[in-house]
N, C-alpha and C. Protein backbone atom coordinates (compact mmCIF):
# COMPACT_ATOMS: atom_id res chain seq x y z
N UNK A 1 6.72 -37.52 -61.67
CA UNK A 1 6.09 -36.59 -60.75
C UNK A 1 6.50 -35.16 -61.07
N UNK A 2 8.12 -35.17 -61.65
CA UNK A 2 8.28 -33.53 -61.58
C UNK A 2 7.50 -33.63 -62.79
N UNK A 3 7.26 -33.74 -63.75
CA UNK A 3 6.45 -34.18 -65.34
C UNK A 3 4.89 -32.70 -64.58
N UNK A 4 4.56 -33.48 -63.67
CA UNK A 4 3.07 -33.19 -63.37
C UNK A 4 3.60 -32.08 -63.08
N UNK A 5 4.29 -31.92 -61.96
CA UNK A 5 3.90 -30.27 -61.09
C UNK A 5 4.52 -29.59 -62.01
N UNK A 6 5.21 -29.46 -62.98
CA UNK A 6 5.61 -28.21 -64.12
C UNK A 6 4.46 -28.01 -64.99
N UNK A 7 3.98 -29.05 -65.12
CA UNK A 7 2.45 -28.88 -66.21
C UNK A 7 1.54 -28.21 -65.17
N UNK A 8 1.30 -28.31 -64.00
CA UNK A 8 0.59 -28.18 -62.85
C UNK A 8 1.01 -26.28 -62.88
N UNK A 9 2.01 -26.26 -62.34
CA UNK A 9 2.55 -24.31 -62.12
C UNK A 9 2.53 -23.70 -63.80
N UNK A 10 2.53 -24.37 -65.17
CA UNK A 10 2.59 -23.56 -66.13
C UNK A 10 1.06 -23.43 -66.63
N UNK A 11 -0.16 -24.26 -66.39
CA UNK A 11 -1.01 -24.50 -66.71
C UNK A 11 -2.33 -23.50 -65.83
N UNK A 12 -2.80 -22.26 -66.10
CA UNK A 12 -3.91 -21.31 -65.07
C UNK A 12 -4.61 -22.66 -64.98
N UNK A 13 -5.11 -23.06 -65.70
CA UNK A 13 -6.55 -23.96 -65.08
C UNK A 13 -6.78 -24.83 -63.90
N UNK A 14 -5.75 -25.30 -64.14
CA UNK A 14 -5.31 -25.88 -62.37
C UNK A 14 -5.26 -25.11 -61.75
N UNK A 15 -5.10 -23.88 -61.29
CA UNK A 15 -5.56 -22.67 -60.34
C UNK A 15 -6.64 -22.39 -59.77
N UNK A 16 -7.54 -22.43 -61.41
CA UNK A 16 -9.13 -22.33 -61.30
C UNK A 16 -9.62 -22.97 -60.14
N UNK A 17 -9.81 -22.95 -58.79
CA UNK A 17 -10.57 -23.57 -58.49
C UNK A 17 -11.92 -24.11 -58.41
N UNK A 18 -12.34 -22.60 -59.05
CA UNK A 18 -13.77 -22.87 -59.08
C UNK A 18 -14.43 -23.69 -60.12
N UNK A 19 -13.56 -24.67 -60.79
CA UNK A 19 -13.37 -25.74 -61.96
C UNK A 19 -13.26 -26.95 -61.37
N UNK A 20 -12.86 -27.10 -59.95
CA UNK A 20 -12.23 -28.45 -59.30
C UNK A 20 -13.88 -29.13 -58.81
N UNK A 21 -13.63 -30.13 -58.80
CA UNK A 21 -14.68 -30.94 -58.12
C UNK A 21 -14.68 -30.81 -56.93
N UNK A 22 -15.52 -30.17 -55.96
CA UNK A 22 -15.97 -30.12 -54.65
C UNK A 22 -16.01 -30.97 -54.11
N UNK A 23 -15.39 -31.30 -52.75
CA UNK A 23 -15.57 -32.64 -52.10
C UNK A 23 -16.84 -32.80 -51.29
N UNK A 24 -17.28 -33.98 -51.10
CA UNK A 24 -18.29 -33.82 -50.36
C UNK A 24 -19.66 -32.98 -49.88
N UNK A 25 -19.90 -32.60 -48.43
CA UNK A 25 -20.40 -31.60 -47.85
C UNK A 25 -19.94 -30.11 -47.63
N UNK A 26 -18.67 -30.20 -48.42
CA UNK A 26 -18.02 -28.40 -49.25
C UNK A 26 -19.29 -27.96 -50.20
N UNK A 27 -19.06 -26.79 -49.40
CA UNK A 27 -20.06 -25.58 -50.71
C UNK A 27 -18.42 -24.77 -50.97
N UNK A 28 -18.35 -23.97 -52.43
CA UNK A 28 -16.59 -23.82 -52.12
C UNK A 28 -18.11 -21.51 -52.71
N UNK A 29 -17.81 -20.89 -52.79
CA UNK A 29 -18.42 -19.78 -51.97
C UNK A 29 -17.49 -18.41 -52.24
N UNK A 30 -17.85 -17.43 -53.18
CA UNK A 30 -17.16 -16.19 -53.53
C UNK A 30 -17.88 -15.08 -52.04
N UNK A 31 -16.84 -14.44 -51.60
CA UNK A 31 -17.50 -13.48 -50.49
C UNK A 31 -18.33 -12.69 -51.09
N UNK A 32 -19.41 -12.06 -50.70
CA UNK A 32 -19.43 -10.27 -51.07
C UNK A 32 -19.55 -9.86 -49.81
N UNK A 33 -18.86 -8.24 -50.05
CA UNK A 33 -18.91 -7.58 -48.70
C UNK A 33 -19.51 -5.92 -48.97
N UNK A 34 -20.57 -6.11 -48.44
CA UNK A 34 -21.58 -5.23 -47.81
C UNK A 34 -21.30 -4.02 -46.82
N UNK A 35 -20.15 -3.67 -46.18
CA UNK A 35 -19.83 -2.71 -45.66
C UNK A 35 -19.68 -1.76 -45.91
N UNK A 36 -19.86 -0.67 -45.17
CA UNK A 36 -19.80 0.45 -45.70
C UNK A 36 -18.58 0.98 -45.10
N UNK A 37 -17.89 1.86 -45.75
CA UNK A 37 -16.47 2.46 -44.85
C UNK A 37 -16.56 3.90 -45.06
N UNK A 38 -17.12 4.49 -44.27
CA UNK A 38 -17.35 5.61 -44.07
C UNK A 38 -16.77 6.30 -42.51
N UNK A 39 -15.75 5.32 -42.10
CA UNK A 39 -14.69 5.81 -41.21
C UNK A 39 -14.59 5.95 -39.77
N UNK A 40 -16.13 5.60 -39.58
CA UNK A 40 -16.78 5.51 -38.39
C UNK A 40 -16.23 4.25 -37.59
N UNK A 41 -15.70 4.34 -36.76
CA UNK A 41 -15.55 2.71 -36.06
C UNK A 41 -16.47 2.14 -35.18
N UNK A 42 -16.99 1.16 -35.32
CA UNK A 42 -17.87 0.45 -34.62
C UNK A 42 -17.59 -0.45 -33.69
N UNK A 43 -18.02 -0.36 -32.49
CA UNK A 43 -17.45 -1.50 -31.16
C UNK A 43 -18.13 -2.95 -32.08
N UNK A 44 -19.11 -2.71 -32.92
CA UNK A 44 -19.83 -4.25 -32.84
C UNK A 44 -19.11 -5.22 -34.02
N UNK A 45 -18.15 -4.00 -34.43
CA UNK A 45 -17.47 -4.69 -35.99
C UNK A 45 -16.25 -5.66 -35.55
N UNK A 46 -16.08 -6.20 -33.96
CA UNK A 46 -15.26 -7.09 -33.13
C UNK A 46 -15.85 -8.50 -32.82
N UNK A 47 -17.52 -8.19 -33.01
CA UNK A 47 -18.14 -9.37 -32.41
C UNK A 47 -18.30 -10.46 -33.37
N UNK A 48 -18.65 -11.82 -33.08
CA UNK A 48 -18.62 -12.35 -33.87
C UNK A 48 -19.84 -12.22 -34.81
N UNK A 49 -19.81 -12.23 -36.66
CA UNK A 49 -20.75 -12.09 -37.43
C UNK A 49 -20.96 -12.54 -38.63
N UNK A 50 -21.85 -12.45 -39.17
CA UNK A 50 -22.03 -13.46 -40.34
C UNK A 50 -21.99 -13.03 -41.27
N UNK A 51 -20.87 -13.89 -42.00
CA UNK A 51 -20.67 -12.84 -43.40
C UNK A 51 -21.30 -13.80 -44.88
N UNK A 52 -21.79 -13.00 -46.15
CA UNK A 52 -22.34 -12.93 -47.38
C UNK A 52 -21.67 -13.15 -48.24
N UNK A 53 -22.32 -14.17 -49.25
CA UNK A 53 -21.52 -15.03 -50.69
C UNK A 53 -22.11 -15.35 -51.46
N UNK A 54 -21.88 -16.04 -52.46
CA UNK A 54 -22.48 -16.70 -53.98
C UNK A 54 -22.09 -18.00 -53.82
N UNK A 55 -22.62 -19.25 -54.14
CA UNK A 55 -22.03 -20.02 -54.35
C UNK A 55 -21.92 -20.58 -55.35
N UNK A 56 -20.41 -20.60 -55.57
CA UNK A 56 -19.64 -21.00 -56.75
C UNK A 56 -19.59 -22.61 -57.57
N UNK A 57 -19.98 -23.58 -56.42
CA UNK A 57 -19.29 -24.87 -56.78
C UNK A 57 -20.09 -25.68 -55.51
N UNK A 58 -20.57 -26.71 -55.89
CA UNK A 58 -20.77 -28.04 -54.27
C UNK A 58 -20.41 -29.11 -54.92
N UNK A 59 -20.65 -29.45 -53.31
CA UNK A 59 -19.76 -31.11 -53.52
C UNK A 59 -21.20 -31.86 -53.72
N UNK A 60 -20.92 -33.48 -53.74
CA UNK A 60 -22.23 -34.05 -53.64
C UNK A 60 -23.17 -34.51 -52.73
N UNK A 61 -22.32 -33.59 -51.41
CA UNK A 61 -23.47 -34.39 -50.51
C UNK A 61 -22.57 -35.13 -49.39
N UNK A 62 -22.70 -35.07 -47.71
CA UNK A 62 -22.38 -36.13 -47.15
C UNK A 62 -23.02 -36.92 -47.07
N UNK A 63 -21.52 -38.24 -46.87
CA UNK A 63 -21.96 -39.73 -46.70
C UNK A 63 -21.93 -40.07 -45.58
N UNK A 64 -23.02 -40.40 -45.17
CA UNK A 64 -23.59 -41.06 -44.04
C UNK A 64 -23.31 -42.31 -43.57
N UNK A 65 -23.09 -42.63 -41.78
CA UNK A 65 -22.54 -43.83 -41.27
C UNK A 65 -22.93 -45.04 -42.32
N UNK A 66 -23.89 -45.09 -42.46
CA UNK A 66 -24.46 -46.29 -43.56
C UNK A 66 -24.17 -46.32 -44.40
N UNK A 67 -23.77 -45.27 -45.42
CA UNK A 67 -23.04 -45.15 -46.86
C UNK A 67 -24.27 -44.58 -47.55
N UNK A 68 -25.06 -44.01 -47.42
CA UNK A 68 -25.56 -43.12 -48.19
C UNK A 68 -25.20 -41.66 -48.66
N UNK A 69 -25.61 -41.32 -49.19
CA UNK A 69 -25.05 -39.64 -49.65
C UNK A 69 -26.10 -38.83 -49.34
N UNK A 70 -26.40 -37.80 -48.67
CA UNK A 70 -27.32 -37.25 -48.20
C UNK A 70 -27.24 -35.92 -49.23
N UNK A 71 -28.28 -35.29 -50.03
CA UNK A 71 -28.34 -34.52 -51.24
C UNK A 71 -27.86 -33.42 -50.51
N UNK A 72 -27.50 -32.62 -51.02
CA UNK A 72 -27.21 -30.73 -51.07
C UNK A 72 -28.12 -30.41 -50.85
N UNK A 73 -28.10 -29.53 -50.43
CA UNK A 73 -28.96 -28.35 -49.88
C UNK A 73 -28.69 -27.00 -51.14
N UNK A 74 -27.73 -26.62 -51.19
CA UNK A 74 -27.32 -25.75 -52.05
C UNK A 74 -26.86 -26.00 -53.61
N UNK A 75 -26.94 -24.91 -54.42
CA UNK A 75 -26.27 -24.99 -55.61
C UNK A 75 -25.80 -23.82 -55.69
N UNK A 76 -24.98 -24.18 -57.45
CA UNK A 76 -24.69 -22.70 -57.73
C UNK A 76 -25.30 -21.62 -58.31
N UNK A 77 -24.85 -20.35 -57.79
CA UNK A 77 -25.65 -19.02 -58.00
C UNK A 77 -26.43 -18.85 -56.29
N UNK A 78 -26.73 -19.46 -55.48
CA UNK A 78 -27.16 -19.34 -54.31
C UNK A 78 -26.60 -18.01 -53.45
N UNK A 79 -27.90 -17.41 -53.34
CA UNK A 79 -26.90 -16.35 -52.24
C UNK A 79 -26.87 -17.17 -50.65
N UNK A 80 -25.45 -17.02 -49.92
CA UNK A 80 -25.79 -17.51 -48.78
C UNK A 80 -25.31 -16.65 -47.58
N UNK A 81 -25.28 -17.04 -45.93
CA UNK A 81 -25.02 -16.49 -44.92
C UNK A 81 -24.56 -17.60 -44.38
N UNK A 82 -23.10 -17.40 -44.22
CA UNK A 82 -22.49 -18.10 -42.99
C UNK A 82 -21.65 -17.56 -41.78
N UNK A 83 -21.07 -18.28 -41.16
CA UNK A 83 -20.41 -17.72 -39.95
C UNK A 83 -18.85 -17.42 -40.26
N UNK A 84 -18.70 -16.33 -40.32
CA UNK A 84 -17.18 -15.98 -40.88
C UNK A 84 -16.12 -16.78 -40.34
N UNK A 85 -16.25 -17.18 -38.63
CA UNK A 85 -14.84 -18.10 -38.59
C UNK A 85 -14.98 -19.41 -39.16
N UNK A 86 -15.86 -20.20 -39.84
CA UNK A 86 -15.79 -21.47 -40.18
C UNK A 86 -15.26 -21.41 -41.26
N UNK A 87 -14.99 -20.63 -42.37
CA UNK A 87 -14.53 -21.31 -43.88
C UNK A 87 -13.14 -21.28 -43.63
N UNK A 88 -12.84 -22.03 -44.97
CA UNK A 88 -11.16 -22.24 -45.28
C UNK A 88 -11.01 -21.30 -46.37
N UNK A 89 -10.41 -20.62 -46.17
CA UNK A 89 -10.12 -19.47 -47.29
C UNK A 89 -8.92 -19.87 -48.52
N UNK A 90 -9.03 -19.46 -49.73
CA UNK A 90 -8.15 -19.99 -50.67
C UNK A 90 -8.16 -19.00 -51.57
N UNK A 91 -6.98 -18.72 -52.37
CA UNK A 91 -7.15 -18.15 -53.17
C UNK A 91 -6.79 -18.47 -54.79
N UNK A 92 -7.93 -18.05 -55.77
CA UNK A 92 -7.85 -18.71 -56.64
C UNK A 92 -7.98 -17.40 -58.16
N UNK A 93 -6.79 -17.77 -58.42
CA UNK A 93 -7.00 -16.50 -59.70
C UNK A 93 -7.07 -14.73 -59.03
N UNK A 94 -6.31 -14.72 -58.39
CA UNK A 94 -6.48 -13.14 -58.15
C UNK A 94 -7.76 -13.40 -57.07
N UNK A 95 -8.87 -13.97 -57.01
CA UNK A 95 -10.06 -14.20 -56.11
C UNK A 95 -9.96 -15.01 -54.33
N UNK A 96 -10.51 -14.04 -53.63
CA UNK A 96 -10.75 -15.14 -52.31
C UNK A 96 -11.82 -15.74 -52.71
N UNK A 97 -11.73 -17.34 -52.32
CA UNK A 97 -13.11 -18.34 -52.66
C UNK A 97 -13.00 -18.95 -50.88
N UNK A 98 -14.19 -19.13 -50.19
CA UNK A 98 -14.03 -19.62 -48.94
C UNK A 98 -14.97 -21.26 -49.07
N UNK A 99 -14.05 -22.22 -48.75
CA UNK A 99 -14.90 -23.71 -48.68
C UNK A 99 -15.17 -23.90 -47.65
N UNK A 100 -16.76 -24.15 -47.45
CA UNK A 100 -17.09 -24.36 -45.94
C UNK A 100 -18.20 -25.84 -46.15
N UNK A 101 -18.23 -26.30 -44.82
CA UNK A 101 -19.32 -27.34 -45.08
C UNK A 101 -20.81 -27.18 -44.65
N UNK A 102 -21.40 -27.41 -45.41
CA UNK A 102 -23.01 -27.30 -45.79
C UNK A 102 -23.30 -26.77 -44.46
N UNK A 103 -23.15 -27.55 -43.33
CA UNK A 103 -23.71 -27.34 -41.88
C UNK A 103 -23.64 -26.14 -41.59
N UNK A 104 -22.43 -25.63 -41.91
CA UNK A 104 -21.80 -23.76 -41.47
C UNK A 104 -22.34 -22.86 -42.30
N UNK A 105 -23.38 -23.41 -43.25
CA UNK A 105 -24.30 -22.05 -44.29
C UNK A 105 -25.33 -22.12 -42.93
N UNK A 106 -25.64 -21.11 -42.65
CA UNK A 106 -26.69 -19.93 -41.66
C UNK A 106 -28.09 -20.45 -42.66
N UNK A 107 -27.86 -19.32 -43.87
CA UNK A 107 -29.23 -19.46 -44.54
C UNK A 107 -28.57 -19.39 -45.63
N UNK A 108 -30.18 -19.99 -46.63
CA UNK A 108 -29.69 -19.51 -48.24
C UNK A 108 -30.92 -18.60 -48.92
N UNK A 109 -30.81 -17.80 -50.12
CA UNK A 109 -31.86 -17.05 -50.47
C UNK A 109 -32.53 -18.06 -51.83
């Protein structure tokens, strides 16, 4: 086991996440952010809102009570809109990547 995790911490690619196999109903999702900061503060920049991404990586799909796999909706290169408190944030290579599940994408372009 120690064998692995030294190959594991000396090795970037294992970092990569955006290399890992996606589980499931994970879309795994690079932010972009669209704001402007021009210094102004906004009461509405408190409320809850939906924030903008690429997607990087999906999984294959949830499996259903019956055992089926229900297809993606998404791939990669997708621009999408989701709800900023749902993802799991990670960081991978210097990069935030956020994994969220299919349900919590808003829209896709």
């Amino acid at each position: 086991m120690e064998k692995l995790i030294k190959k594991i911490k000396s090795d970037k690619s294992y970092r990569n996440i955006s290399e890992h196999e996606v589980q499931n109903d994970l879309v795994l999702v690079k932010p972009i952010d669209f704001e402007d900061n021009d210094g102004v503060i906004d009461p509405r920049q408190y409320e809850q809102k939906s924030e903008y991404g690429v997607v990087v990586n999906v999984g294959q799909g949830k499996i259903l009570e019956n055992g089926t796999r229900l297809p993606m909706l998404f791939k990669k290169g997708d621009f999408v809109v989701y709800n900023q408190y749902m993802p799991t944030k990670i960081r991978s290579l210097g990069e935030d990547l956020y994994f969220i599940h299919s349900e919590d994408i808003l829209s896709k372009l």
